[in-house]
Protein backbone atom coordinates (compact mmCIF):
# COMPACT_ATOMS: atom_id res chain seq x y z
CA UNK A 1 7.96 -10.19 0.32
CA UNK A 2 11.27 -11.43 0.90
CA UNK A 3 12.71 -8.18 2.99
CA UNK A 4 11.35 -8.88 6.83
CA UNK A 5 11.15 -5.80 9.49
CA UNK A 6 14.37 -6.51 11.79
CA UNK A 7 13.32 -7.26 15.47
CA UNK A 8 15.95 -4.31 16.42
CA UNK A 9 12.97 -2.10 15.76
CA UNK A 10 15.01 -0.83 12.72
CA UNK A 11 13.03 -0.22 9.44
CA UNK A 12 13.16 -3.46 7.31
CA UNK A 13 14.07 -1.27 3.89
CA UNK A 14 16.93 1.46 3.80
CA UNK A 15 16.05 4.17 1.89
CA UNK A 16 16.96 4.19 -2.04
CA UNK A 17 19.69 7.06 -1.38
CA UNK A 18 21.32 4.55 0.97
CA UNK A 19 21.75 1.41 -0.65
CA UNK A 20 20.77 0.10 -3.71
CA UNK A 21 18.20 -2.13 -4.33
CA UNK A 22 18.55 -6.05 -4.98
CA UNK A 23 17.27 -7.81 -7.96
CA UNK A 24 14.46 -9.78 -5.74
CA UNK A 25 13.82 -7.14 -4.13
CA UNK A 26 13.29 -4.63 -6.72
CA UNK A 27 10.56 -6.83 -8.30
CA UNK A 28 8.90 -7.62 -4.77
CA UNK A 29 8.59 -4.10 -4.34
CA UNK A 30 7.91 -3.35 -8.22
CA UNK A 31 4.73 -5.38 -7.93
CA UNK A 32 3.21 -3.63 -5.27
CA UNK A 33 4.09 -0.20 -6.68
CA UNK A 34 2.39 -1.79 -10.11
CA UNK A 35 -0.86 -2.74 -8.31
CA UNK A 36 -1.54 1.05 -6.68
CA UNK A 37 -0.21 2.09 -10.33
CA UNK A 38 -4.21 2.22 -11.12
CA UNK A 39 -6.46 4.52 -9.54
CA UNK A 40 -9.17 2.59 -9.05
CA UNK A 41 -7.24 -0.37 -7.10
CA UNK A 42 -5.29 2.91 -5.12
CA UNK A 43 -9.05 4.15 -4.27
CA UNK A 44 -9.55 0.71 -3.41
CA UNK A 45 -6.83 0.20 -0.73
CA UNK A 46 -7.13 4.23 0.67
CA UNK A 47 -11.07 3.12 0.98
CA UNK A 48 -10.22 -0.51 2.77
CA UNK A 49 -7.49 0.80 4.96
CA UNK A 50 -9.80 4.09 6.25
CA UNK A 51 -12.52 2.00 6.70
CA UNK A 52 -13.98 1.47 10.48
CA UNK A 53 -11.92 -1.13 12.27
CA UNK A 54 -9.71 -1.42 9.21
CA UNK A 55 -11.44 -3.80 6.86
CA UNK A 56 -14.15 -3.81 4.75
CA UNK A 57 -16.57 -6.54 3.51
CA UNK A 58 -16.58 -6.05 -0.89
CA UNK A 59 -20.10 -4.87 -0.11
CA UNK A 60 -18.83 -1.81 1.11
CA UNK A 61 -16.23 -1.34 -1.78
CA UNK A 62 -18.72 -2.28 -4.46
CA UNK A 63 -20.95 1.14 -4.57
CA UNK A 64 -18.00 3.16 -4.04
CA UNK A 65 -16.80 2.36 -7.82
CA UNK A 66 -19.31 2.73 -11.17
CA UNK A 67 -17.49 -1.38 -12.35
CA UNK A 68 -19.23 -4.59 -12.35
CA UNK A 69 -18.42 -6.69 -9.40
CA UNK A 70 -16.47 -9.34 -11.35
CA UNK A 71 -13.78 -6.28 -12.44
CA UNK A 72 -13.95 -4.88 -8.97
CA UNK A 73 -13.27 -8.37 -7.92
CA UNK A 74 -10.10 -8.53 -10.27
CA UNK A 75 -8.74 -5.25 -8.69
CA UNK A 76 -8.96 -6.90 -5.26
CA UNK A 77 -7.24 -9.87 -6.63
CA UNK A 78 -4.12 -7.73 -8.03
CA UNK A 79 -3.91 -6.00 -4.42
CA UNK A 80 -3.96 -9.38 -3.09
CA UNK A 81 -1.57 -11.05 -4.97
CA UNK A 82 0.92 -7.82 -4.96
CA UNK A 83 1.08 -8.46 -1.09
CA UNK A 84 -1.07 -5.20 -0.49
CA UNK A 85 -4.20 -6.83 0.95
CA UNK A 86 -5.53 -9.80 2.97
CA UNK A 87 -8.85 -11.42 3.07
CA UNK A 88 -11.11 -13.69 4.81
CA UNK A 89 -14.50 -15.03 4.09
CA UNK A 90 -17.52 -14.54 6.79
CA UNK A 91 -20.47 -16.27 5.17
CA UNK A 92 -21.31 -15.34 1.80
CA UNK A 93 -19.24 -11.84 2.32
CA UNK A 94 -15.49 -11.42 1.76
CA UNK A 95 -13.72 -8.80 4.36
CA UNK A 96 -10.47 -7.44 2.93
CA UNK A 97 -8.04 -5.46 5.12
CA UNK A 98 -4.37 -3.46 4.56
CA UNK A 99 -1.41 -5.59 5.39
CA UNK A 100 0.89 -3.10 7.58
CA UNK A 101 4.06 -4.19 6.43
CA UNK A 102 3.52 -3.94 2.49
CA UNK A 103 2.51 -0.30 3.67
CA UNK A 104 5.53 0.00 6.17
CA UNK A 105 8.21 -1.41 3.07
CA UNK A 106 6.53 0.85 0.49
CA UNK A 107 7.27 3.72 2.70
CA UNK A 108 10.39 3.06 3.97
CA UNK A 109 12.01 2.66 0.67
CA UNK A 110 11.24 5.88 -0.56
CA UNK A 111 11.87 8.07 2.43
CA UNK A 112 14.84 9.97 2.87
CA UNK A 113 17.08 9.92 6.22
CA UNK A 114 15.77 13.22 7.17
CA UNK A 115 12.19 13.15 5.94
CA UNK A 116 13.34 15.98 3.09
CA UNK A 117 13.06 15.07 -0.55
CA UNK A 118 16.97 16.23 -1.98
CA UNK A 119 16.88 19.07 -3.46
CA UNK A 120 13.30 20.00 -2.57
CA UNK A 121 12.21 22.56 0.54
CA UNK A 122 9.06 20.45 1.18
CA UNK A 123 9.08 18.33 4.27
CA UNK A 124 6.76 15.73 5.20
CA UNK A 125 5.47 14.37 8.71
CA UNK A 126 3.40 11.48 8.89
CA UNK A 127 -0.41 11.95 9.49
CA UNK A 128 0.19 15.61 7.83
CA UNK A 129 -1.33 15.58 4.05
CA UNK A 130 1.45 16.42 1.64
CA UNK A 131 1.54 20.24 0.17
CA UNK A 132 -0.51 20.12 -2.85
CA UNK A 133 -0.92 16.70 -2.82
CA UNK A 134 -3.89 15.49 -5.28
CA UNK A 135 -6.89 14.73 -3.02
């Protein structure tokens, strides 16, 4: 990703009803919105990140899904390569875990200065699940 987090502390994207976005950065930020465009690879990265200790060897993804383990394998990939998702292998096993700062630009780019949608009356506070969100 091109757009770093400023060491002022300072979120590293504005919001979109702030400033527009760049060229570059419109597709950096297109192809990570593309990868959690499919369920399965969305279920993928909510299952990694809430894992215990934050990562999760593919042998604890694998049963979760009804794929073969070369397509769950090409899910993984897309995270990966989309900037979602990091990896490392530990013997025969590969361990996968949520890059923070994908997470932290994806957010950060959509929210709004005061944490209201405009013209909507729903509010939303981190940690809090969204009113009638899908679960």
């Amino acid at each position: 990703m091109s757009n770093q987090k400023p060491s002022g502390g300072e979120p590293c994207c504005p919001p979109l009803s702030r400033e527009p976005l760049t060229s570059d950065w419109a597709g950096d930020l297109a192809r990570m919105f593309k990868a959690l465009g499919d369920p399965v690879r969305l279920r993928m990265l909510s299952l990694i990140a809430s894992h215990q200790g934050g990562e999760s060897c593919v042998c604890d993804i694998s049963p979760a899904f009804d794929l073969s383990q070369p397509t769950i394998s090409h899910h993984l990939k897309v995270l990966r390569e989309a900037g979602l998702l990091d990896c490392e292998r530990r013997g025969t096993w590969v361990y996968y875990r949520v890059i923070p700062a994908a997470l932290e630009q994806l957010s950060a780019v959509l929210a709004t200065e005061s944490g209201v949608l405009p013209g909507s009356a729903c509010t939303y506070a981190p940690n809090e699940p969204l009113e009638g969100a899908i679960s």
